[in-house]
Protein backbone atom coordinates (compact mmCIF):
# COMPACT_ATOMS: atom_id res chain seq x y z
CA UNK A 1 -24.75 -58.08 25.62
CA UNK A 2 -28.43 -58.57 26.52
CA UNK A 3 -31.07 -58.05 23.97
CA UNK A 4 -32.05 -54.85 25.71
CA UNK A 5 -28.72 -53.49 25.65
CA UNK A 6 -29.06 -54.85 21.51
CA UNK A 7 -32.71 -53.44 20.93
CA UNK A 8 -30.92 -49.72 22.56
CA UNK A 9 -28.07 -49.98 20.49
CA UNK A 10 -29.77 -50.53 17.42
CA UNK A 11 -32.90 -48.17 18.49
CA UNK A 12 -29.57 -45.57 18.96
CA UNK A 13 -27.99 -45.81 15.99
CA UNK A 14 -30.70 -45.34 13.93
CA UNK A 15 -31.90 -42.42 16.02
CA UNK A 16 -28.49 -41.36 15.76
CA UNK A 17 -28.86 -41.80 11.75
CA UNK A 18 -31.93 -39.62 11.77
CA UNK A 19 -31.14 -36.98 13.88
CA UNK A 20 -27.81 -36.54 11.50
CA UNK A 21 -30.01 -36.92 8.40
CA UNK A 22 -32.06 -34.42 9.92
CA UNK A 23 -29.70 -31.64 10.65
CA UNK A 24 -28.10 -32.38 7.09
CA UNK A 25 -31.36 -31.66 5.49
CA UNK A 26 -32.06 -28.42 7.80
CA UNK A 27 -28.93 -27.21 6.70
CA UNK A 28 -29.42 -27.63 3.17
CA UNK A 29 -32.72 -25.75 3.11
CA UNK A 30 -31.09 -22.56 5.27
CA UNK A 31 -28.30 -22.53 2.63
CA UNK A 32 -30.02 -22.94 -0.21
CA UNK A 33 -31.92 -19.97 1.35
CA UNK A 34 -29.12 -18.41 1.58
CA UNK A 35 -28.31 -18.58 -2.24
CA UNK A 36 -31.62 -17.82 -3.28
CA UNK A 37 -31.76 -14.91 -1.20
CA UNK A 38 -28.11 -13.29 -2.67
CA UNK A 39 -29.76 -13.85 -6.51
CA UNK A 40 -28.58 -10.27 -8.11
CA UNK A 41 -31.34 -7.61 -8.46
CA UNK A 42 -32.49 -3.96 -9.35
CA UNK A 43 -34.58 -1.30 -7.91
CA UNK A 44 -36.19 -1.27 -10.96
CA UNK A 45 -34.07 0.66 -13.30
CA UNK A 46 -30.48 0.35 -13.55
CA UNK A 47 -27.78 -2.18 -13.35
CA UNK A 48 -28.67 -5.06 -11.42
CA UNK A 49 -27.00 -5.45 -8.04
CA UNK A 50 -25.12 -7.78 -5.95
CA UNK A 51 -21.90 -8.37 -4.06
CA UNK A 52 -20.04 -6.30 -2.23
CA UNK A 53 -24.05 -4.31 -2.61
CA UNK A 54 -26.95 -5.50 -0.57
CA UNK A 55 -30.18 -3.72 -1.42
CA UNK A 56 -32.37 -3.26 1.61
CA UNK A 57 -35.50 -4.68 1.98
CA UNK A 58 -35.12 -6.61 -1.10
CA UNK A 59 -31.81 -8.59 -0.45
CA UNK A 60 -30.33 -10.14 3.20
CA UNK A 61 -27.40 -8.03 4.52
CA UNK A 62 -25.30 -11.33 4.72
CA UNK A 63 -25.43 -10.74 0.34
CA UNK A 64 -23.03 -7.71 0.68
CA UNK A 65 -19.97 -6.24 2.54
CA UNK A 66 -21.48 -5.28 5.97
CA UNK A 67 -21.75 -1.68 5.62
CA UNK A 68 -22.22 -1.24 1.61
CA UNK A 69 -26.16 -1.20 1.88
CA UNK A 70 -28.36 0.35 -1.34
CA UNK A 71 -31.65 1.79 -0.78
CA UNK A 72 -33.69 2.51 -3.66
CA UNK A 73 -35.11 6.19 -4.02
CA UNK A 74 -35.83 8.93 -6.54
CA UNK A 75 -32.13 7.93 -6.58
CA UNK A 76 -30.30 4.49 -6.25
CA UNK A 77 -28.54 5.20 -2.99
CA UNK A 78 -25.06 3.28 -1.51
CA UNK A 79 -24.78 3.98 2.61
CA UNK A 80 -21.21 3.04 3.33
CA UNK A 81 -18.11 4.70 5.09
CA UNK A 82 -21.23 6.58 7.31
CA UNK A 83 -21.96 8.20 4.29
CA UNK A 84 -24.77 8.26 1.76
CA UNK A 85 -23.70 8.39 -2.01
CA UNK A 86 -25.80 8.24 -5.26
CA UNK A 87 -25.13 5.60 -7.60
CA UNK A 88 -23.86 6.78 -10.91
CA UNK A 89 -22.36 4.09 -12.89
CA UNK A 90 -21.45 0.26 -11.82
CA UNK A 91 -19.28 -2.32 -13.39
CA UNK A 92 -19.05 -5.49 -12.11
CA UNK A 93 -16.35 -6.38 -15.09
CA UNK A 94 -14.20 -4.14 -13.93
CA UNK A 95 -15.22 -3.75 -11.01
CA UNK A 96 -15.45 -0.14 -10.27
CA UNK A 97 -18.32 2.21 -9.40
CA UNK A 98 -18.85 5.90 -10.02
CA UNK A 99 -20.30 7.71 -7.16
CA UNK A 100 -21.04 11.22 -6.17
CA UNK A 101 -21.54 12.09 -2.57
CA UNK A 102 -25.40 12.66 -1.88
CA UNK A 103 -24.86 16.31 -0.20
CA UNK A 104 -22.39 17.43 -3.00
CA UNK A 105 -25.00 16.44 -5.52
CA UNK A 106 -27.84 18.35 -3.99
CA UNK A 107 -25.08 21.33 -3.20
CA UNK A 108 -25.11 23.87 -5.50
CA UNK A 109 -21.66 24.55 -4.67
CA UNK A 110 -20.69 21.35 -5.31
CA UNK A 111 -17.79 21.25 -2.47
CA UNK A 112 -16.86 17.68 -1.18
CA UNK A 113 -17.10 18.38 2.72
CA UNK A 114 -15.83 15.45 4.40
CA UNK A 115 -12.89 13.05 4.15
CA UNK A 116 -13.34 9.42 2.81
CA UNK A 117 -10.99 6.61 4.53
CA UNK A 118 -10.92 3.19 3.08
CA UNK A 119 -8.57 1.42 5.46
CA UNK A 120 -11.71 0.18 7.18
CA UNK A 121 -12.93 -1.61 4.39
CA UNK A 122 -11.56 -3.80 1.59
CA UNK A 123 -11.60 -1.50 -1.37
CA UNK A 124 -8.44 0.05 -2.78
CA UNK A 125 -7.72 3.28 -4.40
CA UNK A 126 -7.91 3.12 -8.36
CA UNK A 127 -4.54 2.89 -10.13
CA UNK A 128 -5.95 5.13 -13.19
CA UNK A 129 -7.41 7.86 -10.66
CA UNK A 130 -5.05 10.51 -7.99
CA UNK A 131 -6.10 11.69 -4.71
CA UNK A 132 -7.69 15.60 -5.26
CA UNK A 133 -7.23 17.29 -1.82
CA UNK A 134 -9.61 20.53 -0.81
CA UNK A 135 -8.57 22.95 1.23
CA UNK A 136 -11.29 24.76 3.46
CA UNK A 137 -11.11 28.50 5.12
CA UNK A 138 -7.25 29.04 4.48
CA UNK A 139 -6.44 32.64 5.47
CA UNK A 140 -3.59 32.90 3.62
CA UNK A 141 -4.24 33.62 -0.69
CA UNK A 142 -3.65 30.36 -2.03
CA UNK A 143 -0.79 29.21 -4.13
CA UNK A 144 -0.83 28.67 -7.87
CA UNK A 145 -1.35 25.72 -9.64
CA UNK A 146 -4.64 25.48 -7.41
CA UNK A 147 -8.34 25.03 -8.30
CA UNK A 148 -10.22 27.81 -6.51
CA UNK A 149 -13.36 26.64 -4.89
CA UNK A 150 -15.62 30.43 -4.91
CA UNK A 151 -18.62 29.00 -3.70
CA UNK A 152 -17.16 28.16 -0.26
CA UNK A 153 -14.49 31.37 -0.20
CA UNK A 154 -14.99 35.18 0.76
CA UNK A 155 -13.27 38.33 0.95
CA UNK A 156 -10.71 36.74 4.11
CA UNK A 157 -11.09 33.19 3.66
CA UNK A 158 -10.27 30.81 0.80
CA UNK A 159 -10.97 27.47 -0.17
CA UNK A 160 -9.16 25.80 -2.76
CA UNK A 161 -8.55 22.10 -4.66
CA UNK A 162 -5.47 20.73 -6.30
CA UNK A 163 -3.62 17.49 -7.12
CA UNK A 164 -0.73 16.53 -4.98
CA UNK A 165 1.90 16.30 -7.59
CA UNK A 166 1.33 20.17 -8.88
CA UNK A 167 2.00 21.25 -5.02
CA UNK A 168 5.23 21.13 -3.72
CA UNK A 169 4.97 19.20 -0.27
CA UNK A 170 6.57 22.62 1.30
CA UNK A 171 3.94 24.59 0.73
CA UNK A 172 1.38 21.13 1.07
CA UNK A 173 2.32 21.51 4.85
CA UNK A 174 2.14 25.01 5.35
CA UNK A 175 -1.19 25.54 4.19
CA UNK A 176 -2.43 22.09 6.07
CA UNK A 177 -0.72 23.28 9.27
CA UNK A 178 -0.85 26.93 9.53
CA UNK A 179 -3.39 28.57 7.38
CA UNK A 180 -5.79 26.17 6.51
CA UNK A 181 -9.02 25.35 9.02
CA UNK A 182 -9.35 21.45 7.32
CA UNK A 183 -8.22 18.99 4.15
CA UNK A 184 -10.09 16.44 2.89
CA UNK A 185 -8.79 14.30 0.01
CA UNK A 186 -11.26 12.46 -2.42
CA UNK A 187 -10.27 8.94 -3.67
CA UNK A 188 -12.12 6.58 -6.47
CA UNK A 189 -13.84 3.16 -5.35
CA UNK A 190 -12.11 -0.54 -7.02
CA UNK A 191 -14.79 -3.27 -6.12
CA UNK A 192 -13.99 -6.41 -4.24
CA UNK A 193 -13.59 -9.24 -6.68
CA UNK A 194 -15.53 -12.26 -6.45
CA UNK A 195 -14.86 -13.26 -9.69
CA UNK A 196 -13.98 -17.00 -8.45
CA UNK A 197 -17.12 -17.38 -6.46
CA UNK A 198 -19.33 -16.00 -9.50
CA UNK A 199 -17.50 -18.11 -11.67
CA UNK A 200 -18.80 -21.46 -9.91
CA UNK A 201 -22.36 -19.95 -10.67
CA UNK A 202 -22.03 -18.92 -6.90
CA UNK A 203 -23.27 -15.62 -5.15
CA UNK A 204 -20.69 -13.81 -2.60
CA UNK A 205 -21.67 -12.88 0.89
CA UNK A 206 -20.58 -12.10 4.08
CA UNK A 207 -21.21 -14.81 7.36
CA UNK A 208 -19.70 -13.78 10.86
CA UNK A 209 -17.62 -10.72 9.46
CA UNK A 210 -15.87 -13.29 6.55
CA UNK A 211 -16.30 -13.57 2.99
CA UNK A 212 -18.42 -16.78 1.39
CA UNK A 213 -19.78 -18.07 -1.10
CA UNK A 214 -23.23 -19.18 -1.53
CA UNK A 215 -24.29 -22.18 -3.98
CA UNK A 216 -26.68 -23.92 -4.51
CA UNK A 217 -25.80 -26.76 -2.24
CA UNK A 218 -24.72 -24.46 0.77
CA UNK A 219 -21.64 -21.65 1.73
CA UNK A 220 -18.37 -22.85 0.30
CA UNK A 221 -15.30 -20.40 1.47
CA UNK A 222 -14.03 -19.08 -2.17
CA UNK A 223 -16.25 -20.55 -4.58
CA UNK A 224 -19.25 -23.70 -5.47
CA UNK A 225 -15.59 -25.97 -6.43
CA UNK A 226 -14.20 -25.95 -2.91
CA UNK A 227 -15.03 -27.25 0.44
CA UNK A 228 -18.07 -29.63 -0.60
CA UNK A 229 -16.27 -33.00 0.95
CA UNK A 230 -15.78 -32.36 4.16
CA UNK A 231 -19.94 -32.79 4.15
CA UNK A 232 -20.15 -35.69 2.28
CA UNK A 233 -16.79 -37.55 4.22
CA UNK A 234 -18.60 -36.62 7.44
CA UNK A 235 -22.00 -38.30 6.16
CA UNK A 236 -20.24 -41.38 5.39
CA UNK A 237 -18.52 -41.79 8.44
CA UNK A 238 -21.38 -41.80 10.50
CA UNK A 239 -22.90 -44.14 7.84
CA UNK A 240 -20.24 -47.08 8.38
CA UNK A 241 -20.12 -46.60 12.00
């Protein structure tokens, strides 16, 4: 080896060595960004809020599920499902949330009228709570054991409400099938828990569609206690080579 092959080898390395250093210390800042920017908040009244809520304008959308963003307004406001609810009650030790849709509240009928589908989302349906289903512009009288709805009913059409297990699924299908312009069926929210992540004095978030956890030191996948080495064993390697 020449000496100018030695003086480019060394010159190399330690470029090599700074360029890594470098990108280490980027990528500390962005995810300590990241964790600062998830750090639970209000609107100014309420319950503070944080994952699976983002509030926009105040918090990054990465701080939340994609599509469970809060806006603050006369009301605090959750836009999810392609819906906009008001925010009643949240408990993140339970973690459940009361909501009532935004164009039943301002309704004076008070009529749910769409559907609500969580299969797109990770949220379950409460083990303490049972689908109600609504029945819209049935032409046939409706059965008993049913909630009339008289707001959204006339002399020739009928609207009614009832819970599954008073209905016999006979008459369940004729009135969904035959008599009946639409259903809808209204479930109760179960938060995500994060309690693993929050635990390690972390802040859950979403990055590229999965969940993550954001600590003070960068995004771990569960929680602040996992995932750290693989960092620090990378470091090192470059270090002895």
């Amino acid at each position: 080896m020449n000496l100018q092959s030695f003086i480019c080898g060394a010159s190399c390395r330690r470029l090599v060595l700074i360029v890594v250093f470098a990108r280490l210390v980027y990528q500390a800042v962005a995810e300590d960004a990241q964790y600062e920017a998830c750090v639970p908040l209000n609107c100014g009244y309420g319950a503070n809020i944080s994952y699976p809520f983002w509030i926009s304008g105040k918090q990054e959308s990465y701080c939340g599920y994609p599509n469970f963003q809060i806006t603050s307004k006369i009301h605090t406001l959750a836009y999810f499902l392609g819906h906009e609810f008001i925010i009643k009650e949240i408990s993140y030790t339970n973690h459940s949330i009361l909501l009532v849709d935004a164009l039943v509240y301002h309704d004076t009928c008070g009529a749910p009228p769409r559907n609500i589908n969580l299969e797109s989302t990770p949220l379950i349906l409460s083990s303490t709570n049972a689908d109600f289903f609504f029945y819209y512009n049935c032409t046939s009288p409706p059965p008993d054991f049913t909630y009339l709805v008289d707001c959204a009913s006339n002399s020739t059409h009928h609207s009614f409400a009832y819970f599954p297990e008073e209905v016999s699924q006979e008459i369940y299908l004729y009135y969904a099938v035959s008599t009946c312009d639409y259903a809808i069926s209204v479930p109760v929210y179960t938060a995500f828990n994060c309690s693993d992540c929050e635990g390690s004095e972390g802040w859950c978030g979403f990055e590229n569609d999965d969940f993550v956890c954001f600590c003070q030191d960068g995004p771990h996948p569960q929680s602040c206690n996992d995932g750290k080495w693989m960092g620090e064993f990378f470091f090192l390697f470059l270090l002895l080579d």
